[in-house]
Protein backbone atom coordinates (compact mmCIF):
# COMPACT_ATOMS: atom_id res chain seq x y z
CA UNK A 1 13.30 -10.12 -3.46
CA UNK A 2 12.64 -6.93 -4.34
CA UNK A 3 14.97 -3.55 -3.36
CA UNK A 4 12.79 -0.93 -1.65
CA UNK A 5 12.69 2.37 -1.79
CA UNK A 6 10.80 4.71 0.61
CA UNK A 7 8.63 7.84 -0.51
CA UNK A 8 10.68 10.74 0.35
CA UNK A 9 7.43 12.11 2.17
CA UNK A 10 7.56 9.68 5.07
CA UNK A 11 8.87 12.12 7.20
CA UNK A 12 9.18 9.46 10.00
CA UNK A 13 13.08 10.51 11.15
CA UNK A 14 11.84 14.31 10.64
CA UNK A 15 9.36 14.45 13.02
CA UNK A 16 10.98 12.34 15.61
CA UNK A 17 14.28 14.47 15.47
CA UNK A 18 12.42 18.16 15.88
CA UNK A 19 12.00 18.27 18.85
CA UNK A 20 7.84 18.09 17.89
CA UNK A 21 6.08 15.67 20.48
CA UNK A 22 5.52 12.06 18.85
CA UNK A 23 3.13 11.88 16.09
CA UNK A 24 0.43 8.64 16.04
CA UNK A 25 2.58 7.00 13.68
CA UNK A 26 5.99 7.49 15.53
CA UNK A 27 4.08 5.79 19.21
CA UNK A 28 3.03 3.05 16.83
CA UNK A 29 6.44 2.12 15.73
CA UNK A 30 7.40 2.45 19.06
CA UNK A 31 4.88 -0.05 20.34
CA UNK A 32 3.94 -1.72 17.76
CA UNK A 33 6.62 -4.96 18.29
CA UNK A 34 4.37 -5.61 21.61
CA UNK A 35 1.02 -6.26 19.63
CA UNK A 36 0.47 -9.70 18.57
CA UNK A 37 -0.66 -10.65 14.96
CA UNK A 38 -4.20 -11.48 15.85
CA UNK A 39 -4.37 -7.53 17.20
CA UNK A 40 -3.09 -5.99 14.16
CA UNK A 41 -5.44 -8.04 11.95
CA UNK A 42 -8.38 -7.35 13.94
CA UNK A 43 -7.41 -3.68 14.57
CA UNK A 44 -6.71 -3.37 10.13
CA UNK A 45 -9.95 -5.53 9.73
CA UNK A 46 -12.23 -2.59 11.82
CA UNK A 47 -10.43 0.42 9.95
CA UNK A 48 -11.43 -1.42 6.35
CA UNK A 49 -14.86 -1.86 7.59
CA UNK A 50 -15.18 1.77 7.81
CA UNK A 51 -14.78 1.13 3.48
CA UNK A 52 -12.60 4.64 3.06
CA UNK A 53 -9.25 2.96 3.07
CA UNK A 54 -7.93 1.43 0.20
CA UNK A 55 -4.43 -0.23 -0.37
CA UNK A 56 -2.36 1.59 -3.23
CA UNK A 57 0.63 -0.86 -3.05
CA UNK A 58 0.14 -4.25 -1.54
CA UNK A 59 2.55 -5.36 0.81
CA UNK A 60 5.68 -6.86 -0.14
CA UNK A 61 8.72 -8.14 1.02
CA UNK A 62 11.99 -6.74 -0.17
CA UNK A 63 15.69 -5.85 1.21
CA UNK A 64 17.28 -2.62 1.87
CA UNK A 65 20.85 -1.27 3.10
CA UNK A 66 21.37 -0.96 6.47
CA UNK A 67 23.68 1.87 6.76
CA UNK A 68 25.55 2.67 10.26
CA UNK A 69 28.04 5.50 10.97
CA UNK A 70 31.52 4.21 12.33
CA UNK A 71 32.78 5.82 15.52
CA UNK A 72 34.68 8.28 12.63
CA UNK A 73 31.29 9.43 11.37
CA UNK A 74 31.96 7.54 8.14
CA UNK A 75 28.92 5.61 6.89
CA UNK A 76 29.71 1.76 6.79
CA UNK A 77 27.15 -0.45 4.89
CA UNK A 78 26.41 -3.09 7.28
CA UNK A 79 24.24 -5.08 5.01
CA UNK A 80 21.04 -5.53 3.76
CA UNK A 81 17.87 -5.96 5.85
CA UNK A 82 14.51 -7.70 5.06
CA UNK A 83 11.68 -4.99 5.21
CA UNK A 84 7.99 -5.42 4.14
CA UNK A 85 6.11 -2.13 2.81
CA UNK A 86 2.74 -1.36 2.17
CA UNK A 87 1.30 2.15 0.77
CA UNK A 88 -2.70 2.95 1.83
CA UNK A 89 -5.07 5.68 1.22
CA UNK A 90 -7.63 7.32 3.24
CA UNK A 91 -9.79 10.21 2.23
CA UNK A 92 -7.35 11.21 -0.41
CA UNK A 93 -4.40 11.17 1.52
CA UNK A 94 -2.01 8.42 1.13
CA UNK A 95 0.46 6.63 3.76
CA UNK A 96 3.43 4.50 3.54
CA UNK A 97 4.32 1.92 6.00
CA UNK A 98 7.93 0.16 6.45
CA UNK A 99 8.98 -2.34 8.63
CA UNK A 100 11.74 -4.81 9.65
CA UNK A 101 10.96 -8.37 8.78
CA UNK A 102 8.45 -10.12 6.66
CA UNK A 103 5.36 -8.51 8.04
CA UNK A 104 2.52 -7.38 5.63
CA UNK A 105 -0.03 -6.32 8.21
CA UNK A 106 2.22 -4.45 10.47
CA UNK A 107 3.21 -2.33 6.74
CA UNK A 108 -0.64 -2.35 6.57
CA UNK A 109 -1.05 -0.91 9.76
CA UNK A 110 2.08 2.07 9.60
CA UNK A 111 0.46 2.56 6.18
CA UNK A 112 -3.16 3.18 7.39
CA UNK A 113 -2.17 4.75 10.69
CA UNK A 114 -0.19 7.23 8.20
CA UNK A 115 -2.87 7.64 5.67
CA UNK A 116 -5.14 8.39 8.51
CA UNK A 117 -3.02 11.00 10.71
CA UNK A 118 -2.81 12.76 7.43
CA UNK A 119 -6.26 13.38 7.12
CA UNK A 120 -6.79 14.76 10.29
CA UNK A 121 -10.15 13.03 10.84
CA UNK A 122 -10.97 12.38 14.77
CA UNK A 123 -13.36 10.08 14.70
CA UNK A 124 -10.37 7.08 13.34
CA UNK A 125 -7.63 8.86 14.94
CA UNK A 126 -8.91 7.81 17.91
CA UNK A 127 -9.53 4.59 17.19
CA UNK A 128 -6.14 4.44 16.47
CA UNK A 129 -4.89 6.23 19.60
CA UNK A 130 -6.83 3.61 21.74
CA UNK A 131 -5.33 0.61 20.08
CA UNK A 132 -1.70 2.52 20.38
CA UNK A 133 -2.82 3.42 23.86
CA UNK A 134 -2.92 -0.38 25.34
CA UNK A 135 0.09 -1.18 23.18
CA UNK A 136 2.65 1.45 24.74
CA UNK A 137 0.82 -0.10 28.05
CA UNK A 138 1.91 -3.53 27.09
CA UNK A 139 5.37 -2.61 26.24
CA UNK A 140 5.99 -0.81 29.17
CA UNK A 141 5.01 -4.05 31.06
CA UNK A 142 7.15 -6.06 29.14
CA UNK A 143 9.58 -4.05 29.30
CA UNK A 144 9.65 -3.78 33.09
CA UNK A 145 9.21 -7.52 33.37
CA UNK A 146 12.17 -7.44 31.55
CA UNK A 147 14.23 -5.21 33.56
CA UNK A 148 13.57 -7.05 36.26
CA UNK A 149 14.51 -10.42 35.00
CA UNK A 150 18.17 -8.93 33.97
CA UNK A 151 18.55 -7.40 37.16
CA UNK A 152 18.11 -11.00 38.58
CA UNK A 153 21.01 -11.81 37.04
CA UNK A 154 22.93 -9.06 37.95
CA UNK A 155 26.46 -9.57 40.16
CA UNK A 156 26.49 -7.57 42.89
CA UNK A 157 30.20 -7.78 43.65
CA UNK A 158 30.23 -5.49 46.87
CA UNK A 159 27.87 -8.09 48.27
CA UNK A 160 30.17 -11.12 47.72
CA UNK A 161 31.78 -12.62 50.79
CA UNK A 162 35.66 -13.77 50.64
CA UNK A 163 35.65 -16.89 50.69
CA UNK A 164 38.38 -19.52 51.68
CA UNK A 165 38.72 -22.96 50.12
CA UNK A 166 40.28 -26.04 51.60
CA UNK A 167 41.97 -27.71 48.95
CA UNK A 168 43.11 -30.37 51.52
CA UNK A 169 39.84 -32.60 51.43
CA UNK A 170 41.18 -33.24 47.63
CA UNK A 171 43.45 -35.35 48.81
CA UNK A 172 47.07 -35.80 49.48
């Protein structure tokens, strides 16, 4: 394994923490854990048709430091995490594309998506957008689904009769 190091001109956190509204990259990673393998490979198999992308770096698998803050504000290194990275270019501009786990199409697909926002051109932006579209749809239904199945199993204590139990059919 490898240990990674991302281009300081990601950017991700910087844009996210602004205040700016969420760029096409930022509502990928967002959404991105609700797509299915076959999506991203079809979705990364029409953007290379278009034959102006071109993959830099392949992907690769590698480990970096997970640091956390403790509730002192003191940075704690939790450990190291398994990240795959991938860096693309599009039109001259070039993307970078980092993600938890060993998963070299969804690096493809940060890295393109990147590459691509970069170059401001509208026509594959908005590919993109529609593809990111019906993913943030999909995680919103999952994630409802999945409100509602941990609300099933939620105690509602207030509701709860007292109940009385006659220990005298034990026995004795």
């Amino acid at each position: 394994m490898d240990e990674l190091h991302a281009p300081a001109a990601s950017g991700v956190l910087a844009a996210t923490t602004s205040g700016r509204p969420a760029g096409i990259k930022e509502r990928l990673l967002a959404a991105i854990a609700a797509a299915g393998l076959d999506e991203v490979t079809a979705m990364l198999d029409r953007l290379w048709s278009s034959g102006e992308f071109r993959v830099q770096r392949a992907p690769r698998a590698g480990v970096v430091m997970y640091t956390v803050r403790d509730p002192f504000d003191t940075p704690f290194h939790l450990g190291e995490v398994l990240v795959s990275e991938a860096v693309v270019d599009f039109d001259g501009h070039s993307g970078y594309g980092a993600i938890c786990g060993d998963e070299p199409e969804r690096a493809l697909m940060l890295a393109a998506v990147e590459a691509a926002e970069r170059s401001g051109r509208a026509e594959v932006l908005g590919r993109i957008g529609e593809f990111i579209g019906r993913l943030e749809v999909k995680r919103t239904e999952e994630r409802g689904l999945s409100s509602k199945l941990a609300a099933a199993t939620g105690v509602r204590f207030e509701a709860m009769k007292k109940e009385t139990v006659d220990f005298g059919s034990l026995g004795g």
